[in-house]
N, C-alpha and C. Protein backbone atom coordinates (compact mmCIF):
# COMPACT_ATOMS: atom_id res chain seq x y z
N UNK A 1 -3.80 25.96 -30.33
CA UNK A 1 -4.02 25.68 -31.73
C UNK A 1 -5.18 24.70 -31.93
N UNK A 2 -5.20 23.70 -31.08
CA UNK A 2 -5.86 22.83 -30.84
C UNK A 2 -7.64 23.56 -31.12
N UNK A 3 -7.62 24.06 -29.76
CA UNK A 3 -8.99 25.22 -30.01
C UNK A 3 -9.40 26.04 -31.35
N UNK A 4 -8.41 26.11 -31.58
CA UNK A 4 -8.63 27.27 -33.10
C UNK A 4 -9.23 26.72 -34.03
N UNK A 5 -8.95 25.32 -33.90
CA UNK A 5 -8.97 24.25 -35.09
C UNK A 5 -10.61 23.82 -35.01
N UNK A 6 -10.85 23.47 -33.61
CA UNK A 6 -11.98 23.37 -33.01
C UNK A 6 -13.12 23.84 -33.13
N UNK A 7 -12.98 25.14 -32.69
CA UNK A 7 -13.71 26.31 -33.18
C UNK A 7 -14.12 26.89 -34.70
N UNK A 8 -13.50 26.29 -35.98
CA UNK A 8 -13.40 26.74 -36.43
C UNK A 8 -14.01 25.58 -37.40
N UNK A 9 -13.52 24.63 -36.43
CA UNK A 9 -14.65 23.60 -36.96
C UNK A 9 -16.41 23.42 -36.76
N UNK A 10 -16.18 24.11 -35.75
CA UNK A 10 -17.70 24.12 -35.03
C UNK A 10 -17.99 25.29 -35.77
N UNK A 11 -17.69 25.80 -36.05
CA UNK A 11 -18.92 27.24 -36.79
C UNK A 11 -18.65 26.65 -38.42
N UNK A 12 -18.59 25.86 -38.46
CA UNK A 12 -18.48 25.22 -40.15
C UNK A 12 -19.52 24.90 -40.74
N UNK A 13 -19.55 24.10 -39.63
CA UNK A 13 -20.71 22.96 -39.45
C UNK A 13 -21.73 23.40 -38.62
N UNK A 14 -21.66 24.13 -38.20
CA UNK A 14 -23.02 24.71 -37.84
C UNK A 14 -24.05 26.17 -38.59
N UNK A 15 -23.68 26.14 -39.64
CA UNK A 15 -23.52 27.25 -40.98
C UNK A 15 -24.66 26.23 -41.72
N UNK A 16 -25.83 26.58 -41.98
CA UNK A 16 -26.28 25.50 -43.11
C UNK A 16 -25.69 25.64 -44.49
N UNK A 17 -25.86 24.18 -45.14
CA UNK A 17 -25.06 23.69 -45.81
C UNK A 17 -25.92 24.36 -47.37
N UNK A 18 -26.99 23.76 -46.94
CA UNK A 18 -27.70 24.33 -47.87
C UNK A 18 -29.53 25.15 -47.73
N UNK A 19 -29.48 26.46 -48.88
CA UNK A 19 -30.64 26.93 -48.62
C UNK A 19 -31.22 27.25 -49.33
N UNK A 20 -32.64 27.04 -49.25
CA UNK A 20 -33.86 26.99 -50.31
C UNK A 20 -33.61 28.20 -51.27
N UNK A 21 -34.36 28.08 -51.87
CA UNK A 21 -34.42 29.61 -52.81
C UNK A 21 -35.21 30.30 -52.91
N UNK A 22 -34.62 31.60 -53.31
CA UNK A 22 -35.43 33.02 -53.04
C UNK A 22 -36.58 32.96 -53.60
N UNK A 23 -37.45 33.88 -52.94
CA UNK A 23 -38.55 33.93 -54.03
C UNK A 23 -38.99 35.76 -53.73
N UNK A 24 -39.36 36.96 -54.95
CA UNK A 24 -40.05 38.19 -54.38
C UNK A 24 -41.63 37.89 -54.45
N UNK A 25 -42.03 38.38 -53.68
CA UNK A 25 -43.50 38.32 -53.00
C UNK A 25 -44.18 39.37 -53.94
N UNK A 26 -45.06 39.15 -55.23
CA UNK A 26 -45.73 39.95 -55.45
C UNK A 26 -46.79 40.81 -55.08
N UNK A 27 -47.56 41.96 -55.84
CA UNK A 27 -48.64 42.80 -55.25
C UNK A 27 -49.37 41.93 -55.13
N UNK A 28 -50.07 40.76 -56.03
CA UNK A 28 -51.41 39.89 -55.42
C UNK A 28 -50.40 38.41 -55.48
N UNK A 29 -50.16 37.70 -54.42
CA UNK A 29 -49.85 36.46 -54.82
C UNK A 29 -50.44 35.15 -55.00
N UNK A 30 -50.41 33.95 -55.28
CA UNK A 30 -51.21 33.06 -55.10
C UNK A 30 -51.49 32.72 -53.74
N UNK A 31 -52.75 33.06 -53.50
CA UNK A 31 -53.42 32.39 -52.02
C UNK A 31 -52.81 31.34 -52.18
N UNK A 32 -52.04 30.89 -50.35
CA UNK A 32 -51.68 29.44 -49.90
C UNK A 32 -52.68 28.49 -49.93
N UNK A 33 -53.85 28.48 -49.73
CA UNK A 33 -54.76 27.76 -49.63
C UNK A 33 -54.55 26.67 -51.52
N UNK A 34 -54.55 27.71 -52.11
CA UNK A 34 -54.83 27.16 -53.52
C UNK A 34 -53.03 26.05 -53.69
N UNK A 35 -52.17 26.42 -53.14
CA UNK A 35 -50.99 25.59 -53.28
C UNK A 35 -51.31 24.46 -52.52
N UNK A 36 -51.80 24.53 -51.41
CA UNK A 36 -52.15 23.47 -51.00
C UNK A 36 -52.70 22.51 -51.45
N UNK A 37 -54.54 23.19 -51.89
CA UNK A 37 -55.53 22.15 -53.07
C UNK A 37 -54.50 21.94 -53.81
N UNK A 38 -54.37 22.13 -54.74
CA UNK A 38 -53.53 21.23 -56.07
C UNK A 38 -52.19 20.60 -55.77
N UNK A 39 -51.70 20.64 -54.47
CA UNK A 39 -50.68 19.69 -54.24
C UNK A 39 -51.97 18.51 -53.87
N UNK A 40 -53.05 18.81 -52.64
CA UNK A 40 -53.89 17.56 -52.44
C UNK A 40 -54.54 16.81 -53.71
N UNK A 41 -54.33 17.81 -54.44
CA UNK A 41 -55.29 17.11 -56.22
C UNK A 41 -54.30 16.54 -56.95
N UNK A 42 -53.21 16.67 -56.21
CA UNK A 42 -52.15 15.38 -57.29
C UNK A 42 -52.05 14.51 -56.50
N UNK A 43 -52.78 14.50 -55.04
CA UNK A 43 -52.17 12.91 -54.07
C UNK A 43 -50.86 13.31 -53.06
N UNK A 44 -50.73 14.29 -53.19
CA UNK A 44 -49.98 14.95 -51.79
C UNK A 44 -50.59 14.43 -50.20
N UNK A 45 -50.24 14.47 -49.48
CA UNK A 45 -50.42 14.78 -48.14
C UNK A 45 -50.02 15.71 -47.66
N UNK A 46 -50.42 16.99 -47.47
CA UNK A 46 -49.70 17.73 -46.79
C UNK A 46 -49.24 17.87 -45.15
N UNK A 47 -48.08 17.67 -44.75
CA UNK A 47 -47.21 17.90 -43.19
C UNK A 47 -47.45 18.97 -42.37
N UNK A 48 -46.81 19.57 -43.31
CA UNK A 48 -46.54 21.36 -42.78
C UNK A 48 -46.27 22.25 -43.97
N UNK A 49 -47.22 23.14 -43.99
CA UNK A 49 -47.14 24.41 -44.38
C UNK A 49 -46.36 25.50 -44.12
N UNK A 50 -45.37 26.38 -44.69
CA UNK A 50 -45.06 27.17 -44.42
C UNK A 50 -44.23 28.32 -45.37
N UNK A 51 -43.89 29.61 -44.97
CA UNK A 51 -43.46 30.62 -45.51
C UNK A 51 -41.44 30.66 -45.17
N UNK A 52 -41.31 30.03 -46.39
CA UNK A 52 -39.58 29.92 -45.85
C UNK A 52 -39.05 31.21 -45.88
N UNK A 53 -37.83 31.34 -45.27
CA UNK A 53 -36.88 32.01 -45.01
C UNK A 53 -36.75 32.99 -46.12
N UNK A 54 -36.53 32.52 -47.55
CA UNK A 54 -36.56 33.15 -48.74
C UNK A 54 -37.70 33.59 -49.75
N UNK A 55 -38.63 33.98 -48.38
CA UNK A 55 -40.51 34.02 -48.84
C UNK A 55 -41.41 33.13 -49.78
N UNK A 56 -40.52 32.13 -50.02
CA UNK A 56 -41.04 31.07 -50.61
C UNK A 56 -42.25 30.50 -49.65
N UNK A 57 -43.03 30.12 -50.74
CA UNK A 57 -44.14 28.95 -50.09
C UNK A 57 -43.62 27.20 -50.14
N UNK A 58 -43.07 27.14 -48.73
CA UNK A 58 -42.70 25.32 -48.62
C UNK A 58 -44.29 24.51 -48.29
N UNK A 59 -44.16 23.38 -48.45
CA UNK A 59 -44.67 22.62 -48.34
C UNK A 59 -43.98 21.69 -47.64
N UNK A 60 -44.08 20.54 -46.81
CA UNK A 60 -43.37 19.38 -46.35
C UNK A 60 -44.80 18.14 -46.40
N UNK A 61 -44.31 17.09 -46.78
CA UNK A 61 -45.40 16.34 -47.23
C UNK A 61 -45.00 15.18 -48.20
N UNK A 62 -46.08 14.16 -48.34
CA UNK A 62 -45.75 12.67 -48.75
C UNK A 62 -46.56 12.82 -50.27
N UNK A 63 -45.77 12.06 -51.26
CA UNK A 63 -46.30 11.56 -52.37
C UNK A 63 -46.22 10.49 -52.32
N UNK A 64 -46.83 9.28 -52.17
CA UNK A 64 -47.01 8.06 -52.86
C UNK A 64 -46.34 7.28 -51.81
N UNK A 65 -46.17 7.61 -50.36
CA UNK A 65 -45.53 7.65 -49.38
C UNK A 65 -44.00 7.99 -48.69
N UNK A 66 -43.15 9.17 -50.38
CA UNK A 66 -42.20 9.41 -49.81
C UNK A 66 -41.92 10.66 -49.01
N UNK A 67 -41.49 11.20 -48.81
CA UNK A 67 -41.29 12.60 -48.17
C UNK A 67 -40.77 13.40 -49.34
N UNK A 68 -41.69 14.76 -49.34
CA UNK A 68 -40.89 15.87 -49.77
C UNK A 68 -40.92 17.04 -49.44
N UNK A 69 -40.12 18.21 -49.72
CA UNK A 69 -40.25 19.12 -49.73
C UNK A 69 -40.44 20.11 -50.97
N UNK A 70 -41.11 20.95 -50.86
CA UNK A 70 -41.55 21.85 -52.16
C UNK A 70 -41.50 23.30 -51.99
N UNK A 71 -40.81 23.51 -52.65
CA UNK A 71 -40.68 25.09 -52.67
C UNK A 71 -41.90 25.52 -53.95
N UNK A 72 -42.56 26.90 -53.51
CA UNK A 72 -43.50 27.16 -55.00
C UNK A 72 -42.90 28.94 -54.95
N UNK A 73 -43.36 29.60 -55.92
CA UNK A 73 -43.06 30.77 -56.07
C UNK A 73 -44.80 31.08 -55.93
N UNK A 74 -44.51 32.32 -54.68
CA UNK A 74 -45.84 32.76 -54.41
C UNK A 74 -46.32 33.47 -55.85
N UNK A 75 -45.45 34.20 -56.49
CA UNK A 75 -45.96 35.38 -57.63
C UNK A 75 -47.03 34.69 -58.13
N UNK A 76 -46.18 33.25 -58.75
CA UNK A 76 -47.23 32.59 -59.74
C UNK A 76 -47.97 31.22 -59.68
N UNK A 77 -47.26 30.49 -58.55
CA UNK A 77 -48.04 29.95 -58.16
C UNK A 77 -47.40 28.26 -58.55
N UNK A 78 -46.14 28.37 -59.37
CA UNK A 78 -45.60 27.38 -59.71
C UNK A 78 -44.56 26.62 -58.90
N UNK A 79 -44.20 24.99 -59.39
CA UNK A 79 -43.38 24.74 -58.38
C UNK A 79 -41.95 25.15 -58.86
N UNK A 80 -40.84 25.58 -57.63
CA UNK A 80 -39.75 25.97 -58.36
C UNK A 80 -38.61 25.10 -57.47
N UNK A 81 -38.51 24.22 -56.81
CA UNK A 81 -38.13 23.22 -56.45
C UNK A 81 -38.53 22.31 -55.40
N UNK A 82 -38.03 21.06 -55.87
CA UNK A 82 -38.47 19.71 -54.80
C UNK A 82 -37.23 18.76 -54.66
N UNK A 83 -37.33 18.50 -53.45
CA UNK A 83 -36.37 17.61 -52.77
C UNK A 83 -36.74 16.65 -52.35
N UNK A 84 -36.61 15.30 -52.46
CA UNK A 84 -37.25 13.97 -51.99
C UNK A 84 -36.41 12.97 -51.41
N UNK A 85 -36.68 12.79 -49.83
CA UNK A 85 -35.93 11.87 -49.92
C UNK A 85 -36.49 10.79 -48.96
């Protein structure tokens, strides 16, 4: 029983807790390059670039020296969430 409990704990918690959000990839999307510039034209730093899980365009990177993360929607080019911590 012991094990069951165990096990059952371990695939719980190893399940992420939480996950970014979707995004559909349009016929022309916003070039990454351009998410980038205008995160650097507000005082971003950008970390790492990348194409999340949910075809979103992330960002990882500092404002004003905190950390964030940014989700944008490739279609249009907007931000559609940020997490700071």
């Amino acid at each position: 029983m012991k094990k069951l409990m165990f096990t059952a704990l371990a695939v719980t918690f190893a399940t992420p807790v939480l996950a970014g959000p979707s995004c559909t990839p349009a016929e022309q999307n916003t070039p990454a390059w351009e998410i980038v510039k205008g995160f650097e034209e507000q005082g971003g730093e950008v970390i790492k670039f990348k194409i999340s899980s949910g075809q979103c365009y992330e960002i990882y990177g500092k404002v004003e020296g905190q950390k964030v993360e940014i989700y944008y929607d490739p279609a249009t080019g907007e931000e559609i969430e940020r997490i700071e911590s």
